[in-house]
N, C-alpha and C. Protein backbone atom coordinates (compact mmCIF):
# COMPACT_ATOMS: atom_id res chain seq x y z
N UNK A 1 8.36 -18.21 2.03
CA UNK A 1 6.90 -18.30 2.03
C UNK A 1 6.30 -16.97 2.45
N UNK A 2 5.31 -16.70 1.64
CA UNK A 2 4.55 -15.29 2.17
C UNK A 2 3.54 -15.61 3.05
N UNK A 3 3.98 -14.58 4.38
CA UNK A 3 2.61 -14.73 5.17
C UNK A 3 1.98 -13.58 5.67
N UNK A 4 0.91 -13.76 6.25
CA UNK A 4 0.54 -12.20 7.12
C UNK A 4 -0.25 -12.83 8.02
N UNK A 5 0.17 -12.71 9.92
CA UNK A 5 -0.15 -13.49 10.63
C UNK A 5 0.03 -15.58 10.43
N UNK A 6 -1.39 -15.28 10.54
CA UNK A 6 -1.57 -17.07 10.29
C UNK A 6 -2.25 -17.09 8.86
N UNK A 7 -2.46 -16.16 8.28
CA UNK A 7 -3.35 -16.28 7.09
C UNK A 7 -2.38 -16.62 5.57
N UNK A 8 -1.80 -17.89 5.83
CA UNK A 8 -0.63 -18.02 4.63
C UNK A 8 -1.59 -18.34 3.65
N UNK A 9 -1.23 -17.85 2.56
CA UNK A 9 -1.71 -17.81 1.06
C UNK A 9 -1.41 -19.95 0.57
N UNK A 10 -0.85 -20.35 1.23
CA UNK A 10 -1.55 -21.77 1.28
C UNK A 10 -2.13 -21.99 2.14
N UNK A 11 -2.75 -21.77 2.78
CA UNK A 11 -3.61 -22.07 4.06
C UNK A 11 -4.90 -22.36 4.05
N UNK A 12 -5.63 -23.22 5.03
CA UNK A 12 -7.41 -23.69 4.82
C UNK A 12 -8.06 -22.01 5.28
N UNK A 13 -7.70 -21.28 5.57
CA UNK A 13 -7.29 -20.32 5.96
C UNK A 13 -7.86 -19.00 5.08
N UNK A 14 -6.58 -19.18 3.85
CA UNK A 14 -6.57 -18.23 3.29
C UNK A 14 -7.78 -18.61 2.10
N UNK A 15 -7.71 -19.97 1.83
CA UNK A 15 -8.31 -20.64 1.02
C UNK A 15 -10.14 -20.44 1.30
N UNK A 16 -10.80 -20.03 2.59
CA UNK A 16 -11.90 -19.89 2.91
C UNK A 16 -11.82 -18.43 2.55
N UNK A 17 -11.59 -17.26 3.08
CA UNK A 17 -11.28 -16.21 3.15
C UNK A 17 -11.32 -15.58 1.38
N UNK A 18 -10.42 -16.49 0.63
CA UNK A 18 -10.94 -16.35 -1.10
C UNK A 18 -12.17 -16.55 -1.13
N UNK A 19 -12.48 -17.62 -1.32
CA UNK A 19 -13.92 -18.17 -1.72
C UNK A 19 -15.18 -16.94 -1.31
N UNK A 20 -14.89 -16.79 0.35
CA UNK A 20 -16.15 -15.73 0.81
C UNK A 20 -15.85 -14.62 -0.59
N UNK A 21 -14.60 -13.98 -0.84
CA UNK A 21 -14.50 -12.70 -0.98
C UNK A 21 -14.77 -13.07 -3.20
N UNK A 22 -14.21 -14.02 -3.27
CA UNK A 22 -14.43 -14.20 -4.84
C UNK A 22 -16.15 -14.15 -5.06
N UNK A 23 -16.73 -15.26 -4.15
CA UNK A 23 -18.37 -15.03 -4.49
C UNK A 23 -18.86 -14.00 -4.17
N UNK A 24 -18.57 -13.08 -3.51
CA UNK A 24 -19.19 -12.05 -3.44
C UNK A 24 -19.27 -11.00 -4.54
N UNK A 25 -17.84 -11.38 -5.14
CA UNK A 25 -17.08 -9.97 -6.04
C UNK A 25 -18.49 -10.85 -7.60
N UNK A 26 -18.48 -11.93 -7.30
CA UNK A 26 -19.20 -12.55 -9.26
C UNK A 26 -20.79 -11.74 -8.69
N UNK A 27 -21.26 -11.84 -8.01
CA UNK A 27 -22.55 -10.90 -7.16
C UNK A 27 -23.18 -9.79 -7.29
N UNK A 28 -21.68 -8.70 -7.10
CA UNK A 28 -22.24 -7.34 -6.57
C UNK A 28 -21.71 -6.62 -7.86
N UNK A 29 -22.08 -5.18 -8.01
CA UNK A 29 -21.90 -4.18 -9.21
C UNK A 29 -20.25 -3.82 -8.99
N UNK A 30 -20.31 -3.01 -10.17
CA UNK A 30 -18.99 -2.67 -9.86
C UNK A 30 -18.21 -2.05 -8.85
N UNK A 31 -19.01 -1.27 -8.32
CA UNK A 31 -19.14 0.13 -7.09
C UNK A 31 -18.96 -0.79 -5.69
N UNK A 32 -19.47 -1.85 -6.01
CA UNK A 32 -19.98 -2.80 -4.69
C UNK A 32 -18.92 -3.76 -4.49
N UNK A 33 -18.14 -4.13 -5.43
CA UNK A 33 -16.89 -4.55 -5.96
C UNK A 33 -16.18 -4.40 -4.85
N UNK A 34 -15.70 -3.09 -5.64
CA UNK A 34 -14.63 -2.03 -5.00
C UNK A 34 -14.56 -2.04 -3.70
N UNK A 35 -15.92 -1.74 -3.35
CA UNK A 35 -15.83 -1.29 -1.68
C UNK A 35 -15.71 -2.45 -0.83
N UNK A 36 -16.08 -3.86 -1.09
CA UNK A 36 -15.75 -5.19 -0.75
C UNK A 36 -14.04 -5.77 -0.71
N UNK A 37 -13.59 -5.22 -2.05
CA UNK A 37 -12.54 -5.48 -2.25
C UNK A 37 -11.42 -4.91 -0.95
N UNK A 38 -11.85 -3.63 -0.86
CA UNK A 38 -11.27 -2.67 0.16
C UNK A 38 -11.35 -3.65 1.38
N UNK A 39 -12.32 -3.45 2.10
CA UNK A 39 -12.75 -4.14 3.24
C UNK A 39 -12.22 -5.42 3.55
N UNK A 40 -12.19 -6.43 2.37
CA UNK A 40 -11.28 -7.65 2.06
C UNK A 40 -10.17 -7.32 2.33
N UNK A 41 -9.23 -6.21 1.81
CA UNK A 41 -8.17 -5.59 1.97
C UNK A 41 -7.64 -5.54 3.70
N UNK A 42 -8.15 -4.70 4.06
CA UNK A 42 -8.00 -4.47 5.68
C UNK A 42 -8.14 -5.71 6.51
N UNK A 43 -9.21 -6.27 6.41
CA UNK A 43 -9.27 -7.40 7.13
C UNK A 43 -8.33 -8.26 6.56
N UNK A 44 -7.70 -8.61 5.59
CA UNK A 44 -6.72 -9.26 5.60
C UNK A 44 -5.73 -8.99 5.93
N UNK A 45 -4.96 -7.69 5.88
CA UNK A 45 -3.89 -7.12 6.47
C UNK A 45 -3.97 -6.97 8.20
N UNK A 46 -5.63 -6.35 9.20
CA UNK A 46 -5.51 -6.68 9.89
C UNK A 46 -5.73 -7.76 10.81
N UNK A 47 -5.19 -8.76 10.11
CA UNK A 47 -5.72 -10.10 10.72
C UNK A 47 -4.44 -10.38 11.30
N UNK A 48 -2.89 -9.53 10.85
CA UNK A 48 -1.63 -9.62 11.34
C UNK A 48 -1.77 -8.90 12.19
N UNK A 49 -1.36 -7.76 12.14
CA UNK A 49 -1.65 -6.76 13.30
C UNK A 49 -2.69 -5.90 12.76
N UNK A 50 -3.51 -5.26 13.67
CA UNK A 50 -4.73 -4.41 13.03
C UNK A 50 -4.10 -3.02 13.39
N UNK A 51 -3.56 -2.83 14.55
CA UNK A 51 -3.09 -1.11 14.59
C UNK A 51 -1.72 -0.70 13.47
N UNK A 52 -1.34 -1.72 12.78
CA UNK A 52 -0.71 -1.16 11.28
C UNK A 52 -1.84 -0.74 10.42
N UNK A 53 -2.93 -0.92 10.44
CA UNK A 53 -3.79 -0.45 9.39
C UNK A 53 -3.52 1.13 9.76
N UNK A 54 -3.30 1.83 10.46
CA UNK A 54 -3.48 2.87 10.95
C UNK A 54 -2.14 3.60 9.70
N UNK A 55 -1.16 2.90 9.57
CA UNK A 55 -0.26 3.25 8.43
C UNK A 55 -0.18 3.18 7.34
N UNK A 56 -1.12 2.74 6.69
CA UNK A 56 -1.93 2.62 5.66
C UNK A 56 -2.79 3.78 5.37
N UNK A 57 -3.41 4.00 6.28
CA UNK A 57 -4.51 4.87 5.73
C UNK A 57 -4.02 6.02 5.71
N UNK A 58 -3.00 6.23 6.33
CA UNK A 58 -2.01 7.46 6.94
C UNK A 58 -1.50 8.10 5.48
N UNK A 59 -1.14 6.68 4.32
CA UNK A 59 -0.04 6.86 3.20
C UNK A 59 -1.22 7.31 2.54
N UNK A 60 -2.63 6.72 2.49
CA UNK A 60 -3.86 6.70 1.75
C UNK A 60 -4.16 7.69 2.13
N UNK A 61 -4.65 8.78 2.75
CA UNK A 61 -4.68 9.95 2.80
C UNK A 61 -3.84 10.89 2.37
N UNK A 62 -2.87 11.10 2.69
CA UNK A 62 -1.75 11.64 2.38
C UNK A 62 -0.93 11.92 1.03
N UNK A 63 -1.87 10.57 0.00
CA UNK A 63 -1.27 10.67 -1.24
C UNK A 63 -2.38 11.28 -2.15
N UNK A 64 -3.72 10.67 -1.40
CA UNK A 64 -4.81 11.05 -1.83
C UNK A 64 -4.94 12.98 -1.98
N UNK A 65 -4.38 13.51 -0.87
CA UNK A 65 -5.10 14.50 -0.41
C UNK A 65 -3.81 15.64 -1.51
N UNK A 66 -2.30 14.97 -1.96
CA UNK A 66 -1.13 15.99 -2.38
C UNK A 66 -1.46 15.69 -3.97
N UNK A 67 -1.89 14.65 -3.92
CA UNK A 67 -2.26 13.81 -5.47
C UNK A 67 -3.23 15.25 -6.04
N UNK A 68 -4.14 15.45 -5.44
CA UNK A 68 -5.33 16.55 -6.03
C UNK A 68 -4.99 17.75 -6.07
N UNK A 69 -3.99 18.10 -4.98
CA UNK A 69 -3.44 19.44 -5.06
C UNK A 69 -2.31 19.50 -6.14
N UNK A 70 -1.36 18.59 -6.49
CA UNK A 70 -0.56 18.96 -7.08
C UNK A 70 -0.97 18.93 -8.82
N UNK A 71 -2.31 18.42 -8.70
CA UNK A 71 -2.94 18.45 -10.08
C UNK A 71 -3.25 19.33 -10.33
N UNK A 72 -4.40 19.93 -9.38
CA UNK A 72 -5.09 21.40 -9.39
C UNK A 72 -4.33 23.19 -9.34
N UNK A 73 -3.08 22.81 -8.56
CA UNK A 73 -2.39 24.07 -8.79
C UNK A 73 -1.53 24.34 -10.04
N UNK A 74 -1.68 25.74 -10.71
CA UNK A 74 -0.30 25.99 -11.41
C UNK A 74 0.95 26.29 -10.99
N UNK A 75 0.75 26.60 -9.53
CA UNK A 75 1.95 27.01 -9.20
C UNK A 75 3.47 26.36 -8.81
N UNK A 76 3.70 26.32 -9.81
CA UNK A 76 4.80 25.21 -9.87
C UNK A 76 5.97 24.85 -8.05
N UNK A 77 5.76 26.03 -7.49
CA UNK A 77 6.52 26.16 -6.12
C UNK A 77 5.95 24.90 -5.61
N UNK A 78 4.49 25.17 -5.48
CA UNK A 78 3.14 24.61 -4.77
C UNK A 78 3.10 23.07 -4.76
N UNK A 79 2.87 23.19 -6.37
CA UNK A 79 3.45 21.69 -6.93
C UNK A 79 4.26 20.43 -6.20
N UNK A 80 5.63 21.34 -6.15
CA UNK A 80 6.88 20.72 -5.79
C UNK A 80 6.76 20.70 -4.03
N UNK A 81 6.02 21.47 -4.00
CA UNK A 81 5.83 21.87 -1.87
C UNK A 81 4.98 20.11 -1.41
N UNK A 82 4.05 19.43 -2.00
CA UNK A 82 2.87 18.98 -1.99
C UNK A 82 3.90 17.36 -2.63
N UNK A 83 4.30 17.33 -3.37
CA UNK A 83 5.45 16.58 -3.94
C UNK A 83 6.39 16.28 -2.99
N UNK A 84 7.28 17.34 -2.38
CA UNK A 84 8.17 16.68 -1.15
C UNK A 84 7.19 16.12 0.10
N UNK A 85 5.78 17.08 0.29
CA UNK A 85 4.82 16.56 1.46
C UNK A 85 4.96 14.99 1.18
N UNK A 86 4.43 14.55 0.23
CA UNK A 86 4.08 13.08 -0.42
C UNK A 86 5.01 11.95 0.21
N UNK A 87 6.60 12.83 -0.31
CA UNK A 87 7.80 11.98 -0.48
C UNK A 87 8.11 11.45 0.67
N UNK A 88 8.16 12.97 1.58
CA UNK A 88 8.84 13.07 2.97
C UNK A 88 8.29 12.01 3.80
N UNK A 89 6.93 12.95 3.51
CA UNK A 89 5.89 11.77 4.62
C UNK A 89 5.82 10.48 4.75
N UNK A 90 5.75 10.12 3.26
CA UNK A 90 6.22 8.56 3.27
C UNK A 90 7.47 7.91 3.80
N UNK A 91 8.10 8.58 3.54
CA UNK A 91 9.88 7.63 3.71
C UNK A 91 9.93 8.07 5.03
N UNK A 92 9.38 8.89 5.85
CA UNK A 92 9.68 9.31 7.31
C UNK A 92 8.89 8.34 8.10
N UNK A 93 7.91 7.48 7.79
CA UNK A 93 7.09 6.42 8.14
C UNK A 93 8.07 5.17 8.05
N UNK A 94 8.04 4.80 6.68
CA UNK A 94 9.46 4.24 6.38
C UNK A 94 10.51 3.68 7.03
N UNK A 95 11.63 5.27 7.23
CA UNK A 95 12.33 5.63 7.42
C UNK A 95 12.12 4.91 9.00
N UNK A 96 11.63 5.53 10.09
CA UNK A 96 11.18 5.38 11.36
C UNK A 96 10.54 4.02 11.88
N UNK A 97 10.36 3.01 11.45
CA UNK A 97 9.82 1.58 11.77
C UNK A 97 11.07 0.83 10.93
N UNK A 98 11.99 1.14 10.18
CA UNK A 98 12.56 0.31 9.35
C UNK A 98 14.12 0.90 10.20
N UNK A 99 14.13 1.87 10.15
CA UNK A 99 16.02 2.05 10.78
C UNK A 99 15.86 2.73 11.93
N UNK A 100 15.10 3.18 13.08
CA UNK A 100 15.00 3.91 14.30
C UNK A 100 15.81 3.10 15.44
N UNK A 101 15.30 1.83 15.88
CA UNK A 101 15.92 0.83 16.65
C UNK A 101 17.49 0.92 16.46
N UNK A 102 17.57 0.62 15.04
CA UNK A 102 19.07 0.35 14.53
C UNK A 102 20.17 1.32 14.71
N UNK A 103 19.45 2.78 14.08
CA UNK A 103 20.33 4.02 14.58
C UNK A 103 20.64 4.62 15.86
N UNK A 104 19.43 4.24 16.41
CA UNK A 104 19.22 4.77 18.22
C UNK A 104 20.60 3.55 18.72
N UNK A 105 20.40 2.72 18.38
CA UNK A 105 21.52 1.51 19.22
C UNK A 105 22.90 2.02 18.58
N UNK A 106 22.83 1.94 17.24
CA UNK A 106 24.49 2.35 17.13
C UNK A 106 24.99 3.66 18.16
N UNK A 107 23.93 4.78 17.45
CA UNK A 107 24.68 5.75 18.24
C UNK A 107 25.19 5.65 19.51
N UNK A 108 24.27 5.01 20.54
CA UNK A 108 24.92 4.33 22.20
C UNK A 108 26.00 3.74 22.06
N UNK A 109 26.01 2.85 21.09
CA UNK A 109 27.37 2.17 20.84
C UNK A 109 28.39 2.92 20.47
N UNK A 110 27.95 4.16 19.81
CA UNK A 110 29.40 5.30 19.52
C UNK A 110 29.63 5.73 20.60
N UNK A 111 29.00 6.49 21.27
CA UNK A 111 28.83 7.16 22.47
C UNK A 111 29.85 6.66 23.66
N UNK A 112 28.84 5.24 23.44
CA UNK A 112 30.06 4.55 24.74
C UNK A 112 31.34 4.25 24.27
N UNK A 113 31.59 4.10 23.44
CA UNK A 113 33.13 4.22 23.16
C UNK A 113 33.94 4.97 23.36
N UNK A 114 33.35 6.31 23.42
CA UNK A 114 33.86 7.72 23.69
C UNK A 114 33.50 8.53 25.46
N UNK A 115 32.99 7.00 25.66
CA UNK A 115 33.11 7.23 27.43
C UNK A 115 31.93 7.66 27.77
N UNK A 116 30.83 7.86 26.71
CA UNK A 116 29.11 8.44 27.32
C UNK A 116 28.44 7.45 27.44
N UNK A 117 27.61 7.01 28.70
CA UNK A 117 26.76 6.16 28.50
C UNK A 117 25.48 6.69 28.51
N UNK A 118 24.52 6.47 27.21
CA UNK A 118 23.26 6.46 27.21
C UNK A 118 22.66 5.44 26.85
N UNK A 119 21.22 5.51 27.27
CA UNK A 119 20.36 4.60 26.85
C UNK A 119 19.17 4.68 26.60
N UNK A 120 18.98 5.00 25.06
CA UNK A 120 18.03 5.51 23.90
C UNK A 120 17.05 4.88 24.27
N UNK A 121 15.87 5.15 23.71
CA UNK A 121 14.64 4.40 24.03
C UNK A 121 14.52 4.04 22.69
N UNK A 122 14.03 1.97 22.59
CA UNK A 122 13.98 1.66 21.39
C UNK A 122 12.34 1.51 21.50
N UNK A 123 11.84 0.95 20.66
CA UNK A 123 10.41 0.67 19.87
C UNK A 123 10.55 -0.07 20.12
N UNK A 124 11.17 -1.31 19.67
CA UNK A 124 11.02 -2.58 19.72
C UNK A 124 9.96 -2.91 19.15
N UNK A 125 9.24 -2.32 18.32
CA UNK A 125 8.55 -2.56 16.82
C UNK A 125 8.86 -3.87 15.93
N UNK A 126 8.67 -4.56 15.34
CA UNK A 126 8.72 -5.25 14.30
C UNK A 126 8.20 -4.32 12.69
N UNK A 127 8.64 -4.50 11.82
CA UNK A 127 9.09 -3.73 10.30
C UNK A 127 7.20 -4.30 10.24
N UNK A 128 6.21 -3.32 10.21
CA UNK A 128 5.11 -4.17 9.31
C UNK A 128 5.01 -4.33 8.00
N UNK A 129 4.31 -5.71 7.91
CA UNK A 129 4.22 -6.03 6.50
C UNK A 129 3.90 -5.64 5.36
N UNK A 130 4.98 -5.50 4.50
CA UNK A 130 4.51 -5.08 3.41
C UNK A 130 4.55 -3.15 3.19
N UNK A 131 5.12 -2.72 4.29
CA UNK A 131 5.40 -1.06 4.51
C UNK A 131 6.15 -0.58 3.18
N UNK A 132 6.90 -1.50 2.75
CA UNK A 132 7.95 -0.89 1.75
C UNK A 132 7.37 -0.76 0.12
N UNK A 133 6.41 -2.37 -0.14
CA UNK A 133 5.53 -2.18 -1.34
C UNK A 133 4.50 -0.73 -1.47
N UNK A 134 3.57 -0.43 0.02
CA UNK A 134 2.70 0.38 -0.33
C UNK A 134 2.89 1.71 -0.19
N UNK A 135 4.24 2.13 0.35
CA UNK A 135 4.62 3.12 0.29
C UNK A 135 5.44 3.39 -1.08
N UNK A 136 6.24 2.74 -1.61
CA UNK A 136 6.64 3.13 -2.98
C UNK A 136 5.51 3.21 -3.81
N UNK A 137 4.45 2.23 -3.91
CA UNK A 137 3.16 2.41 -4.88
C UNK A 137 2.69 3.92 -4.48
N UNK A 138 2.52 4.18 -3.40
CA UNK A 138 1.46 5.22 -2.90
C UNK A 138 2.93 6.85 -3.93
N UNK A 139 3.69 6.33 -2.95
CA UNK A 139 4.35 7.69 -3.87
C UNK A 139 4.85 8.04 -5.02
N UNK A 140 4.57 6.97 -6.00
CA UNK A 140 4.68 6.40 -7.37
C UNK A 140 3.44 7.29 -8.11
N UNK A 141 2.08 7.17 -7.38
CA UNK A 141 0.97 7.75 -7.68
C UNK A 141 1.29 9.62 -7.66
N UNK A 142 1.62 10.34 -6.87
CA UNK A 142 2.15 11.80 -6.51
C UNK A 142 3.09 11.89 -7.18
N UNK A 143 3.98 10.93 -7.68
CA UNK A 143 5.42 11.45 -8.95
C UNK A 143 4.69 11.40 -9.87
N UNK A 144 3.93 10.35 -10.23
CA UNK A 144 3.36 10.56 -11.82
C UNK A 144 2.50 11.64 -12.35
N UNK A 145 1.53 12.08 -11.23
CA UNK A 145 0.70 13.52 -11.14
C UNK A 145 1.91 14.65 -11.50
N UNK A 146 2.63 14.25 -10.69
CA UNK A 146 3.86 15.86 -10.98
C UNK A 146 4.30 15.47 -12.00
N UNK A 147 4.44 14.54 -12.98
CA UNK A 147 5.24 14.47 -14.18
C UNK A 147 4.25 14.62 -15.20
N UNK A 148 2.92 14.87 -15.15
CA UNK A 148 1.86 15.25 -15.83
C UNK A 148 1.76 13.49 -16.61
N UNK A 149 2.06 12.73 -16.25
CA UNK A 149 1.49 10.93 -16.52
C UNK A 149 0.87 10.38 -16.64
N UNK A 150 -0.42 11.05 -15.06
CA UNK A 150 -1.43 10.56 -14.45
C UNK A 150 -2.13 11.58 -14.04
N UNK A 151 -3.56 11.05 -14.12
CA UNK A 151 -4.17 12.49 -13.69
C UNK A 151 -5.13 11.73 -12.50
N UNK A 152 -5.01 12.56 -11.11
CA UNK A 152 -5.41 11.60 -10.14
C UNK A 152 -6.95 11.70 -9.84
N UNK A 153 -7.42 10.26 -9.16
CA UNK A 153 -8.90 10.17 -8.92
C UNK A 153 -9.62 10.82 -7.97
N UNK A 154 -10.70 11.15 -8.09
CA UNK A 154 -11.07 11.71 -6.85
C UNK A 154 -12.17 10.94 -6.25
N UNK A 155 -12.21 9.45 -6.10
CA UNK A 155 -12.86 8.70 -6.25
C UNK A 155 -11.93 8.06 -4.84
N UNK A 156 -12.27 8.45 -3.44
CA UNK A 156 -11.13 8.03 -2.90
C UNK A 156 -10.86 6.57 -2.30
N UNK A 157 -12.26 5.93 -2.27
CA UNK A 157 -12.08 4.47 -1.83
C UNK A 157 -11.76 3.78 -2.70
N UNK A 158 -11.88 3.96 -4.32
CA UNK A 158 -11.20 3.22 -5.11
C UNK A 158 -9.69 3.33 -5.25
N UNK A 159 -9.09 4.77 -4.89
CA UNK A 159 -7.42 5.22 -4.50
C UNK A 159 -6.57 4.11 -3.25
N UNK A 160 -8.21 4.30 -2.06
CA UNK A 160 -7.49 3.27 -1.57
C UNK A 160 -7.92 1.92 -1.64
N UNK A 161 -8.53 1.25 -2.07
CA UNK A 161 -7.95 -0.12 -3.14
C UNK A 161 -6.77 -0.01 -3.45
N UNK A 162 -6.24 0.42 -4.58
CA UNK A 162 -4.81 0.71 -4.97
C UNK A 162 -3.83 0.70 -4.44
N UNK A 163 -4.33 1.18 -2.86
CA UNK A 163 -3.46 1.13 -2.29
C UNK A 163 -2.69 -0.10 -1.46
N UNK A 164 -4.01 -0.54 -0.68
CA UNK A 164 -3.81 -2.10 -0.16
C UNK A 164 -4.56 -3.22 -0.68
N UNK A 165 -4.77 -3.28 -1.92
CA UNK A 165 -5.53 -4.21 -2.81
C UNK A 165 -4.39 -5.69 -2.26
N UNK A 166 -5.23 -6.36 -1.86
CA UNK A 166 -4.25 -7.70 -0.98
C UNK A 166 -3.57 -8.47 -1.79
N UNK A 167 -4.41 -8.98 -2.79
CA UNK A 167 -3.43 -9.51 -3.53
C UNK A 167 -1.61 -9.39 -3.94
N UNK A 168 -1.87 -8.30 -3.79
CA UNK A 168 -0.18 -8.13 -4.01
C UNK A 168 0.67 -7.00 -2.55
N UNK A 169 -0.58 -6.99 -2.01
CA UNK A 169 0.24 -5.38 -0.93
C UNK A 169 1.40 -6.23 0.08
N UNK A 170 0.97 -7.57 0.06
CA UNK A 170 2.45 -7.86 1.18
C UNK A 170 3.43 -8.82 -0.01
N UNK A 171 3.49 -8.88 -1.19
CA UNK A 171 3.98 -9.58 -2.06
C UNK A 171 4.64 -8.80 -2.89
N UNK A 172 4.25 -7.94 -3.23
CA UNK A 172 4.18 -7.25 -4.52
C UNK A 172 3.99 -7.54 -5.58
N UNK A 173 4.10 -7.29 -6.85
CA UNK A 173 5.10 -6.25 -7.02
C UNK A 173 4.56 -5.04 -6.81
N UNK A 174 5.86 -4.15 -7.15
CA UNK A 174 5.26 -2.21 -6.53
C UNK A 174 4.98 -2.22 -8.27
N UNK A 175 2.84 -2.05 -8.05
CA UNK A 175 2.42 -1.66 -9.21
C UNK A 175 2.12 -0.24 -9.69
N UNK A 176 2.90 0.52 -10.28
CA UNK A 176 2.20 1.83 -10.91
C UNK A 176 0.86 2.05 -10.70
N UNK A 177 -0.10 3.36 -10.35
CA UNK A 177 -0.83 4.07 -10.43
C UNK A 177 -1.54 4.24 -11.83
N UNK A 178 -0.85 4.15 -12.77
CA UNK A 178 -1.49 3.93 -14.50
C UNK A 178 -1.02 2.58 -14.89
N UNK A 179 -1.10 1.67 -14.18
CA UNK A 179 -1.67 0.29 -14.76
C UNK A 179 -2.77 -0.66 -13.88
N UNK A 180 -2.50 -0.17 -12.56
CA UNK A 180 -3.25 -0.86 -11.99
C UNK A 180 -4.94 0.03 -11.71
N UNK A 181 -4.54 1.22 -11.43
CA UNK A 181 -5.72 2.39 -11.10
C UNK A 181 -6.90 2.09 -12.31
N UNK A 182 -6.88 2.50 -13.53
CA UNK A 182 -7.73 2.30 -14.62
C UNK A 182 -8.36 1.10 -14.52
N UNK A 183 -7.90 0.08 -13.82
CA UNK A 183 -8.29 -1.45 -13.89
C UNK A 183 -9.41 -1.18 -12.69
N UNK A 184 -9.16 -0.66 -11.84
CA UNK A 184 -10.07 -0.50 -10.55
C UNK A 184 -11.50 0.20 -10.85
N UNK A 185 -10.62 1.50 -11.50
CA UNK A 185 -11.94 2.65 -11.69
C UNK A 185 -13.02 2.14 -13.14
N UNK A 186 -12.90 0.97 -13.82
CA UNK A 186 -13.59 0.56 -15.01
C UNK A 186 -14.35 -0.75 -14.37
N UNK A 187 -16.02 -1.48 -14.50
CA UNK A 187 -16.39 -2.57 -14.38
C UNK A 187 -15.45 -3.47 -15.18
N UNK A 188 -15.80 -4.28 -14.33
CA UNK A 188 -14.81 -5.75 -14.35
C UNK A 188 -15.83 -6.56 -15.02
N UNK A 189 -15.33 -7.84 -15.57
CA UNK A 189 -16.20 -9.27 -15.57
C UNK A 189 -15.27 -10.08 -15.46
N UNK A 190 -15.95 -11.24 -15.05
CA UNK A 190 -14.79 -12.61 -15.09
C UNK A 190 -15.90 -13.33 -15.96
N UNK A 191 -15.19 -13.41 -17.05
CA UNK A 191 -15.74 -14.87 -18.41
C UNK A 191 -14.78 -15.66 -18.12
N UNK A 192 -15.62 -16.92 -18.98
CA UNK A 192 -14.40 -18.29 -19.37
C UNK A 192 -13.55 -17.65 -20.36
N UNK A 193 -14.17 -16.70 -21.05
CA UNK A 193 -12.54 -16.26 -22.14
C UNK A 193 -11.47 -15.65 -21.22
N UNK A 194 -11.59 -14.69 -20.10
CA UNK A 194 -10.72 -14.03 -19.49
C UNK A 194 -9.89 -15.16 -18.92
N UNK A 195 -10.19 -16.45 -18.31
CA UNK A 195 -10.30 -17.51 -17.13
C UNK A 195 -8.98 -17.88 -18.08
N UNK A 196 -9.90 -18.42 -19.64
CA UNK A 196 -9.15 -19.11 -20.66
C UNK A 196 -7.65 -18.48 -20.89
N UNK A 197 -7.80 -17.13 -20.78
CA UNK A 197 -6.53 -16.31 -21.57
C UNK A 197 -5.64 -16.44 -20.41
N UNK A 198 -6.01 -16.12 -19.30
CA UNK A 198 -4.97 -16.33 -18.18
C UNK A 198 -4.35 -17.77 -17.91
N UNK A 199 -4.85 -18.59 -18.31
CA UNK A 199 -4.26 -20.39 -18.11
C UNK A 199 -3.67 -20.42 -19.65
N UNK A 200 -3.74 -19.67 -20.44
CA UNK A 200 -2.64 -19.98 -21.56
C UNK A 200 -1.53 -19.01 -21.23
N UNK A 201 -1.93 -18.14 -20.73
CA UNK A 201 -0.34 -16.87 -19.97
C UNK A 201 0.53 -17.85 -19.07
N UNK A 202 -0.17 -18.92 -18.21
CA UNK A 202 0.40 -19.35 -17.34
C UNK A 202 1.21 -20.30 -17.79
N UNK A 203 0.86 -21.08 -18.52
CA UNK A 203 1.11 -22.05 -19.35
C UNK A 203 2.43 -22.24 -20.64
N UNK A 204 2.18 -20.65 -20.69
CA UNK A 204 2.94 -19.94 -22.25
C UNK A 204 4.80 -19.98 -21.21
């Protein structure tokens, strides 16, 4: 079952929390959308823990800021400099909430075998949710810029939508930057034909 906090996606819960955020979205312009959507975003993510948002915005900056440079330079060094920034940064976030505890303990455990006793300082962190979807999306966006794929937005609250758009940020799947991005940066509508086509997809 997917959850984040108490806010399970079956829940009276999650089920209020739609409704506010769907009537709002049939309401407002497209621009007004977006920035709702966002906000929806965060508050749903920090309704688990709120000081993980802080790693989020961290990847959202960060992809935002190598995304424009690695578009704008020719210099292919530059490019690739702004490209590992992207990579590094991410997987060292990653990297550090997902295996730090684990490596810090083995090594004591080598150590003392060999007659050293130390005792590492752990985190004692829990993995936050969903770290692994929005960091592959986010650096999915900076590979495709360097592979000339995608050409990035400078539109940055709609970038970060993309980034923690809720629907899928603790679920996934890890969506590409050129399938999901274009969908963000274009007005939306919801018709009964769209409504219609999706209950025969489901159905099919």
């Amino acid at each position: 079952m997917v959850f984040l906090g108490i806010m399970l996606f079956n829940s009276l819960q999650f089920a209020a929390f739609f409704a506010i955020v769907y009537s709002l979205y049939l309401v407002l312009n497209h621009r007004w959308q977006n920035r709702m959507l966002l906000v929806a975003s965060y508050v749903f993510y920090g309704s688990w823990n709120w000081r993980f948002l802080s790693l989020i915005l961290i990847s959202t900056f960060l992809d935002y800021f190598c995304g424009l440079k690695i578009h704008r330079s020719s210099d292919h060094r530059l490019r690739k400099f702004f490209l590992v920034l992207s990579v590094c940064g991410n997987l060292s976030i990653l990297g550090f909430f997902k295996y730090y505890d684990f490596s810090a303990t083995s090594l004591g455990n080598m150590l003392g075998v060999l007659g050293l006793q130390i005792h590492p300082g752990l985190i004692h962190v829990i993995l936050p949710v969903g770290i692994s979807f929005y960091t592959f999306q986010t650096m999915s966006y900076t590979i495709d810029i360097y592979r000339g794929q995608l050409k990035p937005t400078h539109h940055f609250f709609d970038f970060a939508l993309f980034v923690a758009f809720f629907p899928q940020l603790v679920a996934g799947p890890i969506e590409r930057a050129r399938n999901l991005l274009p969908q963000i940066l274009k007005p939306r509508r919801v018709t009964l034909e769209i409504i219609s086509g999706l209950g025969k997809m489901g159905g099919s």
